[in-house]
PDB file of N, CA and C in Angstrom:
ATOM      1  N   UNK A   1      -3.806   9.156  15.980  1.00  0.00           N
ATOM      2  CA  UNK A   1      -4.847   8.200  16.316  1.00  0.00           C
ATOM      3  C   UNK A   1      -5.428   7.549  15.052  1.00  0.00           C
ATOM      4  N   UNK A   2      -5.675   8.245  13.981  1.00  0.00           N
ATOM      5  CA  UNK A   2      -6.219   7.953  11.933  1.00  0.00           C
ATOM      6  C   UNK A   2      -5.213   7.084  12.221  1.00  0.00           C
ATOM      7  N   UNK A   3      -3.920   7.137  12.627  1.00  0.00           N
ATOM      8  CA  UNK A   3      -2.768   5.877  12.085  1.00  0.00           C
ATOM      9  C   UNK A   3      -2.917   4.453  12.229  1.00  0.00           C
ATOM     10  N   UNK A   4      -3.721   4.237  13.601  1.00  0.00           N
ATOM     11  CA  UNK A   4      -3.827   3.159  13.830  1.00  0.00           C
ATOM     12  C   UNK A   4      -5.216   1.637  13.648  1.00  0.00           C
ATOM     13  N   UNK A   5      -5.446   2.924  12.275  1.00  0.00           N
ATOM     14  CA  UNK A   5      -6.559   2.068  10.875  1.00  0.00           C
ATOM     15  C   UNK A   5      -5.556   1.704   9.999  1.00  0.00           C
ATOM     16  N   UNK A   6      -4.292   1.548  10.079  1.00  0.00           N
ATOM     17  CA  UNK A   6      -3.320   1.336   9.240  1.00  0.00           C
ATOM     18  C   UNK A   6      -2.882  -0.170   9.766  1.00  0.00           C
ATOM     19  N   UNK A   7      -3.488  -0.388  11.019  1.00  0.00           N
ATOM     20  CA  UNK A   7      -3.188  -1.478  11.685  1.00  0.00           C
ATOM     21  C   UNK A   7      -4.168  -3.105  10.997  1.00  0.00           C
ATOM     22  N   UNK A   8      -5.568  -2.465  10.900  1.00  0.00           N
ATOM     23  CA  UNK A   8      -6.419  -3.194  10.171  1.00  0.00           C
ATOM     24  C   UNK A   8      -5.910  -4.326   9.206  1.00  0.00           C
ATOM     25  N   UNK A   9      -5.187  -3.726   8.169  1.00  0.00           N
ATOM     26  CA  UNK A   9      -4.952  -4.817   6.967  1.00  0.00           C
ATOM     27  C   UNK A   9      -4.221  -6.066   7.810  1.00  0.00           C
ATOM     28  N   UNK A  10      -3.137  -5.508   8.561  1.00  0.00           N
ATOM     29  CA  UNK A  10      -2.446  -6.637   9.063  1.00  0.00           C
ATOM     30  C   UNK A  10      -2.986  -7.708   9.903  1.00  0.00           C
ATOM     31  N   UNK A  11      -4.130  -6.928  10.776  1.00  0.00           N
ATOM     32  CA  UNK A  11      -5.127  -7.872  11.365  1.00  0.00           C
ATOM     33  C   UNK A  11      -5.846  -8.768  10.485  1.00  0.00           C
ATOM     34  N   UNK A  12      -6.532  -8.268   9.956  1.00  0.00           N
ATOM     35  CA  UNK A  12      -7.386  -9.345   8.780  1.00  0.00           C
ATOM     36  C   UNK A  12      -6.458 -10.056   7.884  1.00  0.00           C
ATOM     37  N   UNK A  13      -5.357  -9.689   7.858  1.00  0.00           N
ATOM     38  CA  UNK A  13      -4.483 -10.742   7.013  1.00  0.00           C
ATOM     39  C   UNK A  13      -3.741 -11.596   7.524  1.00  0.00           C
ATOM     40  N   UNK A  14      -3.396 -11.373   8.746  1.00  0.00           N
ATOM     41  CA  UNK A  14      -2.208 -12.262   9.381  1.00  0.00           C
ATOM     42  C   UNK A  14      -2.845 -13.137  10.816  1.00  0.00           C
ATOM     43  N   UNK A  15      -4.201 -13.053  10.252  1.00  0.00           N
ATOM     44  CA  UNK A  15      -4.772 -13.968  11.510  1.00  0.00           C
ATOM     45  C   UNK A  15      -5.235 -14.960  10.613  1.00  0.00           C
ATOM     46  N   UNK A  16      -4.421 -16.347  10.153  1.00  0.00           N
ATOM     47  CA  UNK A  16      -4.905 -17.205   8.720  1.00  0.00           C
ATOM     48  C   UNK A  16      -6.225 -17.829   8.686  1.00  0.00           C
ATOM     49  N   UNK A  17      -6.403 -18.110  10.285  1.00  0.00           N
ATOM     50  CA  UNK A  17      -7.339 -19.042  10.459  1.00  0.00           C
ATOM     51  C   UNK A  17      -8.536 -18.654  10.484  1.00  0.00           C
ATOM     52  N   UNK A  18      -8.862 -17.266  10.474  1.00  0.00           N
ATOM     53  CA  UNK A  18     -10.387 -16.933  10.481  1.00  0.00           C
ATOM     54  C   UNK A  18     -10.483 -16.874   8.659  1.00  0.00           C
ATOM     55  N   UNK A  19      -9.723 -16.969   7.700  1.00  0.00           N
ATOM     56  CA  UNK A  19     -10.143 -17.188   6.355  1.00  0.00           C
ATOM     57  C   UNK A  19      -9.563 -18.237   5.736  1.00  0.00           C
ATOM     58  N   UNK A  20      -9.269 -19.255   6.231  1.00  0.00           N
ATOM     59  CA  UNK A  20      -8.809 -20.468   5.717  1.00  0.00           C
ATOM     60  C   UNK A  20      -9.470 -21.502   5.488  1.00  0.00           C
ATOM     61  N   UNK A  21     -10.552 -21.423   4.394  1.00  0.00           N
ATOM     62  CA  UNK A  21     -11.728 -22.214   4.484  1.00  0.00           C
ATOM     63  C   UNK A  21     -12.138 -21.818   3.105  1.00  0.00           C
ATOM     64  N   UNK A  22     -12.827 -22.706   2.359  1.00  0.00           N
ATOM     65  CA  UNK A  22     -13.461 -22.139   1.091  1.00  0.00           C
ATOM     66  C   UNK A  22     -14.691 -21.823   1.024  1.00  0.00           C
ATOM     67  N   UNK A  23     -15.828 -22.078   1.971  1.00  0.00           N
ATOM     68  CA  UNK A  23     -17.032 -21.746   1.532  1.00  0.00           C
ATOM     69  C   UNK A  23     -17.218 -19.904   2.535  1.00  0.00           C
ATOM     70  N   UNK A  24     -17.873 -19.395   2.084  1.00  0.00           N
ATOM     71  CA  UNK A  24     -18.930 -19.234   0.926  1.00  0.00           C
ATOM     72  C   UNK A  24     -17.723 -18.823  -0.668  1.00  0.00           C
ATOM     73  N   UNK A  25     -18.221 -19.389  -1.264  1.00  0.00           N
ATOM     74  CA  UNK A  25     -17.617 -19.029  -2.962  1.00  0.00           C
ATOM     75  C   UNK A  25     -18.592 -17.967  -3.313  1.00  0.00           C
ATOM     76  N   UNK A  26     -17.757 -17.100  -3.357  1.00  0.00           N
ATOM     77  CA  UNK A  26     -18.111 -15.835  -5.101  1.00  0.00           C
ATOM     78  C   UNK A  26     -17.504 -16.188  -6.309  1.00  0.00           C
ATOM     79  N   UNK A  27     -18.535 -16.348  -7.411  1.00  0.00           N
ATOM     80  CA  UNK A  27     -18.171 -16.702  -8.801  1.00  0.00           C
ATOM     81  C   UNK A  27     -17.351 -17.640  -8.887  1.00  0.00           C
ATOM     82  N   UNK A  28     -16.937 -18.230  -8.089  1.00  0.00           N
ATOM     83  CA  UNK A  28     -16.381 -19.926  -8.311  1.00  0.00           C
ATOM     84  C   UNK A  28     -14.947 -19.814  -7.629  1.00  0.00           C
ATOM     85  N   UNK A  29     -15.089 -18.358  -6.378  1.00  0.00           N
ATOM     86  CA  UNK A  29     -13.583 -18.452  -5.801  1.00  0.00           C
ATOM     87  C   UNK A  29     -14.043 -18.465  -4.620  1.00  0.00           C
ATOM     88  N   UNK A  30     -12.642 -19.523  -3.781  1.00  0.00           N
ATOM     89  CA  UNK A  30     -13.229 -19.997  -2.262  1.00  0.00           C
ATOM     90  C   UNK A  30     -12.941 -18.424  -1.572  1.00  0.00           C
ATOM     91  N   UNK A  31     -13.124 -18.620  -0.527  1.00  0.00           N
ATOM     92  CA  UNK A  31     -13.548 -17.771   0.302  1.00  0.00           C
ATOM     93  C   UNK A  31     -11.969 -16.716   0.785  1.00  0.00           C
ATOM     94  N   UNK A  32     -10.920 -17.812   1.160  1.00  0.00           N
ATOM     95  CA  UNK A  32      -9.623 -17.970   1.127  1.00  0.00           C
ATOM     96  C   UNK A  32      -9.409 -16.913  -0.215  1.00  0.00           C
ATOM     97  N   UNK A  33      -9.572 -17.065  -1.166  1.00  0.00           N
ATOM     98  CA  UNK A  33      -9.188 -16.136  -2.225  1.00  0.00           C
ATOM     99  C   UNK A  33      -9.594 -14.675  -2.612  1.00  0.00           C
ATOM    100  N   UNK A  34     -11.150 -14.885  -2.418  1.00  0.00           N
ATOM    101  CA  UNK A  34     -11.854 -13.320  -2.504  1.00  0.00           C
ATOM    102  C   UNK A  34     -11.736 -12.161  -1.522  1.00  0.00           C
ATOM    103  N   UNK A  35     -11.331 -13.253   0.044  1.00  0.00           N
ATOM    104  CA  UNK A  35     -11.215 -12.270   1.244  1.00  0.00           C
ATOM    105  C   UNK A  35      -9.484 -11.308   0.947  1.00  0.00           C
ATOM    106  N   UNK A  36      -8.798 -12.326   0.956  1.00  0.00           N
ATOM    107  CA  UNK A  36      -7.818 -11.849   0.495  1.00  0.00           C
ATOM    108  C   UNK A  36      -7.219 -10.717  -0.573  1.00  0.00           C
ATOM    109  N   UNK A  37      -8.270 -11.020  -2.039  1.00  0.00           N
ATOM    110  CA  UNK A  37      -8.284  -9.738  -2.962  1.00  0.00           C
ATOM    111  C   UNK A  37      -9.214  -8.689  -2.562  1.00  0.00           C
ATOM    112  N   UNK A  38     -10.000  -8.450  -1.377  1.00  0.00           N
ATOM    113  CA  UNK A  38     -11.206  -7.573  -0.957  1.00  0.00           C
ATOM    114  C   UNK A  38      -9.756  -7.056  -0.406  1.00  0.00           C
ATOM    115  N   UNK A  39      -8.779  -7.533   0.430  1.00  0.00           N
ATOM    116  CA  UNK A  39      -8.194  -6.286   1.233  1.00  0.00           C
ATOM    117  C   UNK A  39      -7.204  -5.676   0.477  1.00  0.00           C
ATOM    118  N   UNK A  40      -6.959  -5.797  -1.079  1.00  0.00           N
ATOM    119  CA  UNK A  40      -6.560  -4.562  -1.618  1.00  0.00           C
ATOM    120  C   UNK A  40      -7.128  -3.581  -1.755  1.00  0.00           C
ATOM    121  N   UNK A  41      -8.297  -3.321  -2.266  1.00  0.00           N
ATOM    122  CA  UNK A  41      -9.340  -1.884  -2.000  1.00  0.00           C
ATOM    123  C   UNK A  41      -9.138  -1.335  -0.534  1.00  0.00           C
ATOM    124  N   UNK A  42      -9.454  -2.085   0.177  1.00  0.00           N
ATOM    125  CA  UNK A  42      -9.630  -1.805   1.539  1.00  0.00           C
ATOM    126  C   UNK A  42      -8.521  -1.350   1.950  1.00  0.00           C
ATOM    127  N   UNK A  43      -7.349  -1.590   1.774  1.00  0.00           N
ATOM    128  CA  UNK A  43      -6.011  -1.261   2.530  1.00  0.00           C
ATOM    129  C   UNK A  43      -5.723   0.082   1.839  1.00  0.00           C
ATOM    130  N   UNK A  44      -6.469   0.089   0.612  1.00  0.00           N
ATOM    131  CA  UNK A  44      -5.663   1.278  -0.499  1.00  0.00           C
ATOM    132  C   UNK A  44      -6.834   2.566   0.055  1.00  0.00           C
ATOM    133  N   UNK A  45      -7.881   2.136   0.216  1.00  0.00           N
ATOM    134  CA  UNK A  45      -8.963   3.284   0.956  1.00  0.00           C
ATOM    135  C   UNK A  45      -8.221   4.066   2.513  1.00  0.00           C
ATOM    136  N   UNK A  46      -7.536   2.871   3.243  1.00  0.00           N
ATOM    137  CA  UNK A  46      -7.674   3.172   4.340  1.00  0.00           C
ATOM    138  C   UNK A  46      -5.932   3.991   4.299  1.00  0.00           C
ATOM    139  N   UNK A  47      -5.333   3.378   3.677  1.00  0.00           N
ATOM    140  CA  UNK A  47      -3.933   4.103   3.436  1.00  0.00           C
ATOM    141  C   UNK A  47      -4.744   5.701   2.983  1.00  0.00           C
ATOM    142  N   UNK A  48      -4.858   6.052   2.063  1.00  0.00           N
ATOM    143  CA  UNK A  48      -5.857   7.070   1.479  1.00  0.00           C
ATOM    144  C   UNK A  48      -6.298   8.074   2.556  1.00  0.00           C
ATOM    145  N   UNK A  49      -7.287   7.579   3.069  1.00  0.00           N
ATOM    146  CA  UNK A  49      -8.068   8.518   4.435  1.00  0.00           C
ATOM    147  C   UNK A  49      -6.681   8.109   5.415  1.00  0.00           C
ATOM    148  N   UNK A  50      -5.894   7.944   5.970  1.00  0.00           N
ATOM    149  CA  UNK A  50      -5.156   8.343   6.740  1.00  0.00           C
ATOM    150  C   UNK A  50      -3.853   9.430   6.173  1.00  0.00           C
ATOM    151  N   UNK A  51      -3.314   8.943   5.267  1.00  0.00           N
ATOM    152  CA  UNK A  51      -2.682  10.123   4.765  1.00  0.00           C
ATOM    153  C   UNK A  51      -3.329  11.496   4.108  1.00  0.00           C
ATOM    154  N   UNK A  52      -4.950  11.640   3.746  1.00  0.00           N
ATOM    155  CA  UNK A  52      -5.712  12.606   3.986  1.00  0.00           C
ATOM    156  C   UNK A  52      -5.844  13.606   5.363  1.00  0.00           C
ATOM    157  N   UNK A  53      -5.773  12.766   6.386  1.00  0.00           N
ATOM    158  CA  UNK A  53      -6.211  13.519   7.318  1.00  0.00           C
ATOM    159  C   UNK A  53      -5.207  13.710   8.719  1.00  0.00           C
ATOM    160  N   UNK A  54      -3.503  12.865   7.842  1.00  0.00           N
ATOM    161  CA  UNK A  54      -2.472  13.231   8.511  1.00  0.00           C
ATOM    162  C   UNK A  54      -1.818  14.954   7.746  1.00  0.00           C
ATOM    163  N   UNK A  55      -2.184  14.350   6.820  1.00  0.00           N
ATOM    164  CA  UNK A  55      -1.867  15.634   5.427  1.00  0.00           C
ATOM    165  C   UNK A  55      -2.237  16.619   6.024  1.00  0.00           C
ATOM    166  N   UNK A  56      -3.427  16.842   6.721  1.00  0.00           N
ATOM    167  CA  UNK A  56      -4.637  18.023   7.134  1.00  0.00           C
ATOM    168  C   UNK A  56      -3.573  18.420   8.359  1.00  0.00           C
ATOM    169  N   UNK A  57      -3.862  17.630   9.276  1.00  0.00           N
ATOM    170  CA  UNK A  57      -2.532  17.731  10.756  1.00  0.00           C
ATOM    171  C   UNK A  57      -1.659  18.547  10.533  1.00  0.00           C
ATOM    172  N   UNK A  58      -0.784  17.950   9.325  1.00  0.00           N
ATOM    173  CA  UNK A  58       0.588  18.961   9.268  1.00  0.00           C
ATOM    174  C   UNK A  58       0.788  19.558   8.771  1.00  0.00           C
ATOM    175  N   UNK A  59       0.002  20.326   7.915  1.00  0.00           N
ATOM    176  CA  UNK A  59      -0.181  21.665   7.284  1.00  0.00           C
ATOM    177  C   UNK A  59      -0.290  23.195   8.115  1.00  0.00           C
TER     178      UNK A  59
END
């Protein structure tokens, strides 16, 4: 069931049109750009806590 937070990144990334727009800008990058580098942390957290607590499962 943890697996299917693995699903997340692909949602927020492969739906173009809810971030295809430049405003609001952080530090002088459109919106289009920052959302996009936010879901490396995010994907690398959530990869992280799922193989944490698949790890736990199959032990």
């Amino acid at each position: 069931m943890v697996r299917l937070l693995l699903l997340l990144p692909f949602i927020g990334l492969l739906w173009v049109p809810f971030y295809n727009h430049e405003a609001p800008a952080i530090a002088g990058f459109p919106f289009f750009y920052w959302y996009l580098f936010a879901w490396v942390p995010i994907t690398s957290l959530l990869i992280w806590l799922v193989d944490r607590s698949v790890g736990e499962e199959e032990s």
